[in-house]
Protein backbone atom coordinates (compact mmCIF):
# COMPACT_ATOMS: atom_id res chain seq x y z
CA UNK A 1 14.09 2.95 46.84
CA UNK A 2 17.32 2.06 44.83
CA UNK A 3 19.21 -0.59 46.55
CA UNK A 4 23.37 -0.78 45.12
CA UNK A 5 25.21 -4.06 45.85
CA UNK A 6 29.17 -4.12 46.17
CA UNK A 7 30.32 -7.26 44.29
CA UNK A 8 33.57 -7.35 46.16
CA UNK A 9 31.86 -7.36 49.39
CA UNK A 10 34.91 -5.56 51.11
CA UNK A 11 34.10 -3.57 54.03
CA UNK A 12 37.58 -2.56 54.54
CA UNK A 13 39.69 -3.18 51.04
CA UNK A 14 43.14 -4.66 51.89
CA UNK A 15 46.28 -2.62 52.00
CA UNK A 16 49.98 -2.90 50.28
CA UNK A 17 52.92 -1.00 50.50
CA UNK A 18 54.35 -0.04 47.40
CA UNK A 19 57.52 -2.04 46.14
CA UNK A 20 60.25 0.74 45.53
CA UNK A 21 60.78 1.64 42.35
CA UNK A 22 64.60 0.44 40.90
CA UNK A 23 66.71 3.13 40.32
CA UNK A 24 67.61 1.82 36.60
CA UNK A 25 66.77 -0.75 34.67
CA UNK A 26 70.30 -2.02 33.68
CA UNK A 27 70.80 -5.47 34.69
CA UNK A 28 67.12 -6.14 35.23
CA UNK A 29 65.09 -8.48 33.47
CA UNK A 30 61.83 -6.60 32.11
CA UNK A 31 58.50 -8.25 31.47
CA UNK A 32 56.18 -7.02 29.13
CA UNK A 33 52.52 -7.92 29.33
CA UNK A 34 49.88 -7.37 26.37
CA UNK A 35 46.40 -7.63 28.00
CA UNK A 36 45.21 -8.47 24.49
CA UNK A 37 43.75 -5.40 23.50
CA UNK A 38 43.40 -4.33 20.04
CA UNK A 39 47.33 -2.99 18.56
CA UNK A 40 48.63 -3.26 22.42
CA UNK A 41 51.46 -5.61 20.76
CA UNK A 42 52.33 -2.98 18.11
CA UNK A 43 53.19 -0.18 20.86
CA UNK A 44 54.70 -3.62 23.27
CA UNK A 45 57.45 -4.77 20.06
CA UNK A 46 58.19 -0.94 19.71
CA UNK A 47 59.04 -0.20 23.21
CA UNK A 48 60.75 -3.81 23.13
CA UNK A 49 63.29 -2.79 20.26
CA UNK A 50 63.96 0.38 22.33
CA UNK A 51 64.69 -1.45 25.50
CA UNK A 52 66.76 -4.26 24.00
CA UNK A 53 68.67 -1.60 21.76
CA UNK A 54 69.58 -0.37 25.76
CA UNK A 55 71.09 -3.70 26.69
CA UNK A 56 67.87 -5.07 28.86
CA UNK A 57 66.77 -8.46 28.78
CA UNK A 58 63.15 -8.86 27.69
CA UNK A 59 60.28 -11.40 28.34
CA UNK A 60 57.41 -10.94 26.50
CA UNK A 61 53.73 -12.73 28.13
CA UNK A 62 50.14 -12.20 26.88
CA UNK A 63 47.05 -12.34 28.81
CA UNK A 64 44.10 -14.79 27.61
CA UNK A 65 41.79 -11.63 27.17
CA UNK A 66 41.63 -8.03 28.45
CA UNK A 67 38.47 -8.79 30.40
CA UNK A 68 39.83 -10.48 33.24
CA UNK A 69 42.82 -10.48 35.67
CA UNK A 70 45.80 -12.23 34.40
CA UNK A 71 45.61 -16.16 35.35
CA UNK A 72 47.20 -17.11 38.53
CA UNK A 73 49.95 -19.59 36.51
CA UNK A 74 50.54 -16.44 34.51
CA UNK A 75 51.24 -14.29 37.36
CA UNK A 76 53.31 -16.62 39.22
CA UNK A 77 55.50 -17.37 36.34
CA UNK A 78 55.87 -13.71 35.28
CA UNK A 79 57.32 -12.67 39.34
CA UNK A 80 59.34 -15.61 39.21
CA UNK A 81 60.93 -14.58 35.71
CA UNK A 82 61.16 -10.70 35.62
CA UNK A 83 62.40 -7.80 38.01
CA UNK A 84 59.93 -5.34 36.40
CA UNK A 85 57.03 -5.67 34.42
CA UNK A 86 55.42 -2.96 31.92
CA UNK A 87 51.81 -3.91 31.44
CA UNK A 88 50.60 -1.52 28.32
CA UNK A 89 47.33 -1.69 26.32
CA UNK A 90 46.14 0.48 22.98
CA UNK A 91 43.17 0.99 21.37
């Protein structure tokens, strides 16, 4: 007999709504988040130069390592700072 244990111990996973999706980014202040994977800042300072060539503000963040969820302090200061946030990884 194989016995399988869930690590998140959810018997019922919690719910969100969806936050709509702006219809533009004009005006908006855009976060970009490298998990720290391997050449994930190479695509991050492309798509950068393309958004701030549009006019958008930027704010660029990193995440310790790619292995875990983001820090709390990381996440708190990120929805405080940006409207949006692009969180992009390469390999």
């Amino acid at each position: 007999m194989t016995v399988l244990l869930d690590p998140t111990a959810e018997q019922s996973p919690a719910k969100r709504e969806r936050l709509p999706r702006p219809h533009s980014l004009n005006g908006l202040t855009i976060g970009l988040l490298d998990i720290s994977k391997a050449r994930g800042d190479i695509f991050l300072d492309q798509l950068e130069s393309h958004l701030v060539a549009q006019g958008n503000t930027i704010k660029r963040y990193r995440k310790p390592t790619f292995a875990r969820i983001a820090p709390t302090p990381l996440q708190q200061q990120i929805s405080s700072e940006c409207d949006v946030l692009i969180e992009a990884l390469a390999d």
